[in-house]
Structure formats: structure tokens, C-alpha cells
C-alpha atoms as a PDB file:
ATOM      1  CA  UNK A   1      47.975-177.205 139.353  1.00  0.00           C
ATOM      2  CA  UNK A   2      50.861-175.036 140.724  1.00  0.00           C
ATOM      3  CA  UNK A   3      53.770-174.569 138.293  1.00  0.00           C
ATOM      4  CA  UNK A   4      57.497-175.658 139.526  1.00  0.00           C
ATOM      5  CA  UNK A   5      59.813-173.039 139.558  1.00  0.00           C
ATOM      6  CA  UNK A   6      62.270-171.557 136.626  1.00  0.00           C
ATOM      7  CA  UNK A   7      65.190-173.384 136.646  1.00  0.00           C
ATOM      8  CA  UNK A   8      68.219-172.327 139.323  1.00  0.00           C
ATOM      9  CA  UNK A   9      70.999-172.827 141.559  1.00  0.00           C
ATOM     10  CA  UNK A  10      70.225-174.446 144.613  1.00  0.00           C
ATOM     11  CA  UNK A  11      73.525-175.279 146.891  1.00  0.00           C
ATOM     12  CA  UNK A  12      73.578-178.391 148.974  1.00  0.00           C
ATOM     13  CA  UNK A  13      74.973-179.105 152.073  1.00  0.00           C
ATOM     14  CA  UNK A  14      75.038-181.813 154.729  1.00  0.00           C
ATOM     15  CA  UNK A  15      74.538-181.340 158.447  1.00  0.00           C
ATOM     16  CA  UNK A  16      75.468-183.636 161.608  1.00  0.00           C
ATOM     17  CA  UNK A  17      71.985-182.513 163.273  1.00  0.00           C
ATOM     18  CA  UNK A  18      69.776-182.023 159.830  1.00  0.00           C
ATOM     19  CA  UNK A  19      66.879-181.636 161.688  1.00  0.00           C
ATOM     20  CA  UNK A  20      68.173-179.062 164.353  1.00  0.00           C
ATOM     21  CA  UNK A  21      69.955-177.160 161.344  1.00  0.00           C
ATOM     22  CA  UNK A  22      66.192-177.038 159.587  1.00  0.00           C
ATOM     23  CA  UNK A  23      65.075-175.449 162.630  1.00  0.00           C
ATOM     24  CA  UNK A  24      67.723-172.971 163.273  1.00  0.00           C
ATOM     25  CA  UNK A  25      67.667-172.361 159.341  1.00  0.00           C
ATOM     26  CA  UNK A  26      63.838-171.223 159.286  1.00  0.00           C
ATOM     27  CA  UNK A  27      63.660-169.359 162.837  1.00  0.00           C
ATOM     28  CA  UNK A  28      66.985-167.311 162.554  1.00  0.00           C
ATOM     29  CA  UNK A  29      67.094-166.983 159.015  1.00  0.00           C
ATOM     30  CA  UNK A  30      63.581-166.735 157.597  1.00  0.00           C
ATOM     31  CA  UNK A  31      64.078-169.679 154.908  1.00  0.00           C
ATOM     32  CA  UNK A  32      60.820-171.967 154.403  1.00  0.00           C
ATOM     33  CA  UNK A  33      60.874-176.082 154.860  1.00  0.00           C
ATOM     34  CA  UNK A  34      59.094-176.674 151.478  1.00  0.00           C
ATOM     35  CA  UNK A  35      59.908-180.278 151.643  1.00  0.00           C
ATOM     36  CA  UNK A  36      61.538-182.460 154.263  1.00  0.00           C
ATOM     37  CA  UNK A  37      61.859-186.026 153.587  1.00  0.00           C
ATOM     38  CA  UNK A  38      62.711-187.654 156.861  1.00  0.00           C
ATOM     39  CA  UNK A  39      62.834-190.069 159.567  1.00  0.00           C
ATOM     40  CA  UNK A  40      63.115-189.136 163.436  1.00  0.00           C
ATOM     41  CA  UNK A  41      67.059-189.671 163.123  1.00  0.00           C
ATOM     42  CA  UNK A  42      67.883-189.348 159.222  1.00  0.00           C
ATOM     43  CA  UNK A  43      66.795-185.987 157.496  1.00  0.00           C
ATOM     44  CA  UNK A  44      67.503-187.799 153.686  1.00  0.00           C
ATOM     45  CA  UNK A  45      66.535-184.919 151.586  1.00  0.00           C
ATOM     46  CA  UNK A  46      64.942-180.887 152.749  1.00  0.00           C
ATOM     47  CA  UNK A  47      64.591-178.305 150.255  1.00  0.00           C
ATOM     48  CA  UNK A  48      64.524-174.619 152.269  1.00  0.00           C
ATOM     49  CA  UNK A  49      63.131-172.628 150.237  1.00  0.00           C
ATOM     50  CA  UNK A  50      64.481-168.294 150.395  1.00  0.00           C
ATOM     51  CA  UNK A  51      61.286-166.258 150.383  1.00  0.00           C
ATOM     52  CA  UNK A  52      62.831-164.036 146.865  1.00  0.00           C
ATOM     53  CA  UNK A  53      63.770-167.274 145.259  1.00  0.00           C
ATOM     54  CA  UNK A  54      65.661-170.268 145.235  1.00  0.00           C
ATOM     55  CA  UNK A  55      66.938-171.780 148.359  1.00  0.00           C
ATOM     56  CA  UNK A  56      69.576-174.492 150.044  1.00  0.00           C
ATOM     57  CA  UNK A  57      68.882-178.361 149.668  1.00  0.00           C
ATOM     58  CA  UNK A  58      70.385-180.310 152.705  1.00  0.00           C
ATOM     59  CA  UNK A  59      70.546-183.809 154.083  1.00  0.00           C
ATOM     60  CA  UNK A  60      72.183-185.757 157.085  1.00  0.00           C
ATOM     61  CA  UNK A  61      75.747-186.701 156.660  1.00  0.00           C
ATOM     62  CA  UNK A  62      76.860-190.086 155.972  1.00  0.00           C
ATOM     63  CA  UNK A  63      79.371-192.283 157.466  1.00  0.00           C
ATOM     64  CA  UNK A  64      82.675-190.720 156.477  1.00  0.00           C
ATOM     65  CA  UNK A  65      84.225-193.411 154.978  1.00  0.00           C
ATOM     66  CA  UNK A  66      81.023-194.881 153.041  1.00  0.00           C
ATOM     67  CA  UNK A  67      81.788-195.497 149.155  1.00  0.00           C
ATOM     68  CA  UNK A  68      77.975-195.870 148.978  1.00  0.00           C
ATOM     69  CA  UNK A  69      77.495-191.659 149.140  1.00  0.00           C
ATOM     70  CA  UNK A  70      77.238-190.195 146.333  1.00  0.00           C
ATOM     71  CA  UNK A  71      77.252-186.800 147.492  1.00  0.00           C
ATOM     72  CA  UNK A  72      80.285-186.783 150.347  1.00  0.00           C
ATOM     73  CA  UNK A  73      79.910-183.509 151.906  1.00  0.00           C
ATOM     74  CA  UNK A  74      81.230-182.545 155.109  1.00  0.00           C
ATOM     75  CA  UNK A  75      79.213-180.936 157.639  1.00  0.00           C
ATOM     76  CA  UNK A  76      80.477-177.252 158.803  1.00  0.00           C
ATOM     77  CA  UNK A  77      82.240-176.411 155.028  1.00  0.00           C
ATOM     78  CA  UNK A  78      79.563-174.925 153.492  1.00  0.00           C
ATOM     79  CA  UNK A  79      79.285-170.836 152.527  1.00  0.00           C
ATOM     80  CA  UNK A  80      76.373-168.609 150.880  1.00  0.00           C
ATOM     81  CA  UNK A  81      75.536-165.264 149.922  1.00  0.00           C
ATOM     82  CA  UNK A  82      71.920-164.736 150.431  1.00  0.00           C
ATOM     83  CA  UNK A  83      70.114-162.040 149.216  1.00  0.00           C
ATOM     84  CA  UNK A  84      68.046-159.952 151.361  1.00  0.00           C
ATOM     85  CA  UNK A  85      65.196-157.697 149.325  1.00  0.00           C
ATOM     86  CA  UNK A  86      64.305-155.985 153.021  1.00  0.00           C
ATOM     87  CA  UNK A  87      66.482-154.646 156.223  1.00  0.00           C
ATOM     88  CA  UNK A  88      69.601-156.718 156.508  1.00  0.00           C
ATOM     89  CA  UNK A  89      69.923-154.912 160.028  1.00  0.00           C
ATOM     90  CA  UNK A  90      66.184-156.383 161.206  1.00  0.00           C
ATOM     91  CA  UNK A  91      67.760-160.190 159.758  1.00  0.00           C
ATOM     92  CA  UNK A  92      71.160-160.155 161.744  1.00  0.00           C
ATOM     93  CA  UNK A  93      69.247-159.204 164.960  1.00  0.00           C
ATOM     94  CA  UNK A  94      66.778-162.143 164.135  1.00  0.00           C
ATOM     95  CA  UNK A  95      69.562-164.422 163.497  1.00  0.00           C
ATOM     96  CA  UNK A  96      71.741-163.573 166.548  1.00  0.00           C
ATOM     97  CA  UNK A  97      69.160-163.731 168.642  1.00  0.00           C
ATOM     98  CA  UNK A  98      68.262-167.269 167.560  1.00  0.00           C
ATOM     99  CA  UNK A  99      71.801-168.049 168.115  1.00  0.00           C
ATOM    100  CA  UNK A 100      74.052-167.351 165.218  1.00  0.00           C
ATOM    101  CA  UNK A 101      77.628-166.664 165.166  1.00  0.00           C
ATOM    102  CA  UNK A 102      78.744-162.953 164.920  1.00  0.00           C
ATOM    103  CA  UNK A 103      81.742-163.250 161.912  1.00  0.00           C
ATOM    104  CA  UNK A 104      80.549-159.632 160.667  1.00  0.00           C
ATOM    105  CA  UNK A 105      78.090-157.124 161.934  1.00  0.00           C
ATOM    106  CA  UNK A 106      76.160-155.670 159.436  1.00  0.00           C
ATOM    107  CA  UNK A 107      78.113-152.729 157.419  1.00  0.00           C
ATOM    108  CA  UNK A 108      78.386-150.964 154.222  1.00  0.00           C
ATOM    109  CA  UNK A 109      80.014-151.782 151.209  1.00  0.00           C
ATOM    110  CA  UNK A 110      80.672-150.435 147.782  1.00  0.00           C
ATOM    111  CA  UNK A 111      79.371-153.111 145.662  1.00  0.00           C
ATOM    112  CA  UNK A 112      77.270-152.613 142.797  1.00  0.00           C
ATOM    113  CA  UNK A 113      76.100-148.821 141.868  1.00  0.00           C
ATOM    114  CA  UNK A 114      73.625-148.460 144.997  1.00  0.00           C
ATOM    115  CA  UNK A 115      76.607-150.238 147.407  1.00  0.00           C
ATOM    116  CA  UNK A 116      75.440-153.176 149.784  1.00  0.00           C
ATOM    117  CA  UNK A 117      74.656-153.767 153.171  1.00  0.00           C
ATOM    118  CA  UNK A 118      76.106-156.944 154.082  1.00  0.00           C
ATOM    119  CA  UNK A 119      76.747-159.009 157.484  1.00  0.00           C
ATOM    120  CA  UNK A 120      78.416-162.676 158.555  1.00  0.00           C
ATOM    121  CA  UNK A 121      77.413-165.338 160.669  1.00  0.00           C
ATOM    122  CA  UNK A 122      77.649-169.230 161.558  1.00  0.00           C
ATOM    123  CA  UNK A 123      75.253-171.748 162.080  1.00  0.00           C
ATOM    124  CA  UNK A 124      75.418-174.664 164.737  1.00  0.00           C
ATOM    125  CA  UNK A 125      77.014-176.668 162.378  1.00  0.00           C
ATOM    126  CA  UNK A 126      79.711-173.930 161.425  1.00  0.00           C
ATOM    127  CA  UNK A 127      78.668-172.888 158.382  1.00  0.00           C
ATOM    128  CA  UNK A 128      79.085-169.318 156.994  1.00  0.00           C
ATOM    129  CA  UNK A 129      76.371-167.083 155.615  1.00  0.00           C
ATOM    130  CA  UNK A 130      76.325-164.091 154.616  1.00  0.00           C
ATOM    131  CA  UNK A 131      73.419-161.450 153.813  1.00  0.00           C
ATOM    132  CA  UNK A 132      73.352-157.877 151.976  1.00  0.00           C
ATOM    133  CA  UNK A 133      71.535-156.062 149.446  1.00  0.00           C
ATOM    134  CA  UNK A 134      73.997-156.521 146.224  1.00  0.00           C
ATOM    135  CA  UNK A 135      72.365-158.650 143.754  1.00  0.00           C
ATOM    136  CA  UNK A 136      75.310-159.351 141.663  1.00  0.00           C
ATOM    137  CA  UNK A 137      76.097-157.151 138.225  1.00  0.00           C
ATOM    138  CA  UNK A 138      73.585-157.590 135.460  1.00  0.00           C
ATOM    139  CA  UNK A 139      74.471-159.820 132.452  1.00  0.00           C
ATOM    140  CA  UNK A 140      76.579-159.105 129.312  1.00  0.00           C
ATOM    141  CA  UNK A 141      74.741-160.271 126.362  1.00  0.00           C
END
């Protein structure tokens, strides 16, 4: 029997066109549909899983003024750093040419001791994401 996962952060977001986002997620981005729980309209739950670890959970927005979501996101407000363990350059080409959004080409920073190679884009839906090298600063402790 396979093991779940350690426990860790998994941001959610909603999507006007779940399934087309789920598409555009794995093809331009590399992410993996582990589960998608669905029906040819409604995507009601899809965990995307980021080949180093963890991943996005998303869903098809609601009705905007339902008091029956409990989990009222809005599609197009959502933001990430992702990550990337490979070449960040080989990823933005992949993603633009599967259609993403050019917010920042892919450039140098000086984060963390090694610095980071980071770019920008936008989905369909208008959400931002953003890829580089910096894993964040180790823990004090």
C-alpha cells in the first residue's frame, strides 16, 4: 500500500473553466492531475500535484452570491511561487508556448546564497505564477 504524503501546504484556488485550467496547468507547467473529481461541466475538487512536492488544489467557482460556499474564492486572484529543481529557462519557454502570459522573463536575482533564477506569467484565468530556483532560507531552530 502506497504511503500519503508528509504533511504540507497545498494552496487552493477556483477557476471559471476548471477543466481548461487543469489542462493548461499540466501541459504548460508540468504539474500532474493526481486526482480530479468531476463532472463534464463542474470540476468539484483536482489535486495537481508539483513533480518536487506538494502541489495546488482547485475547483470550479460557485455562484457569486451563494451563502452555501464554503470556500468563496474568486477566479483570476490567485499567486504562487513554485519551485523549479531543473532549468527555469526550458519551463518559461514550455509555458509560453502553451500560452502563458509574459509578466517577467526569466532573470537573475540575489536571493538566497546561490541567487535565483526566477520568471512571471498568467494563466487563462489570470492568475500569477512565478518560478525560480530559491528555495526559501533554512529554519531557525
Amino acid at each position: 500500500m502506497t504511503q500519503p504524503p508528509p504533511p504540507q501546504v497545498w494552496p487552493s484556488l477556483r477557476a471559471h473553466d476548471a477543466h481548461a485550467l487543469i489542462r493548461f496547468l499540466t501541459e504548460a507547467f508540468g504539474f500532474e492531475a493526481t486526482a480530479v473529481y468531476a463532472d463534464e461541466t463542474h470540476v468539484h475538487h483536482a489535486q495537481l500535484s508539483w513533480p518536487a512536492g506538494g502541489g495546488i488544489m482547485l475547483g470550479s467557482a460557485r455562484e457569486q452570491d451563494s451563502d452555501e460556499d464554503p470556500w468563496p474564492l474568486r477566479p483570476g486572484n490567485f499567486g504562487a511561487y513554485v519551485v523549479v529543481t531543473e532549468d527555469p529557462d526550458a519551463l518559461f519557454a514550455r509555458a509560453v508556448a502553451a500560452g502563458a502570459s509574459v509578466v517577467a522573463e526569466p532573470h537573475d536575482t540575489d536571493y538566497g546564497p546561490d541567487g535565483s533564477r526566477d520568471f512571471t506569467v498568467r494563466d487563462p484565468e489570470g492568475n500569477l505564477w512565478a518560478f525560480g530556483t530559491y528555495r526559501g532560507e533554512p529554519r531557525k531552530g
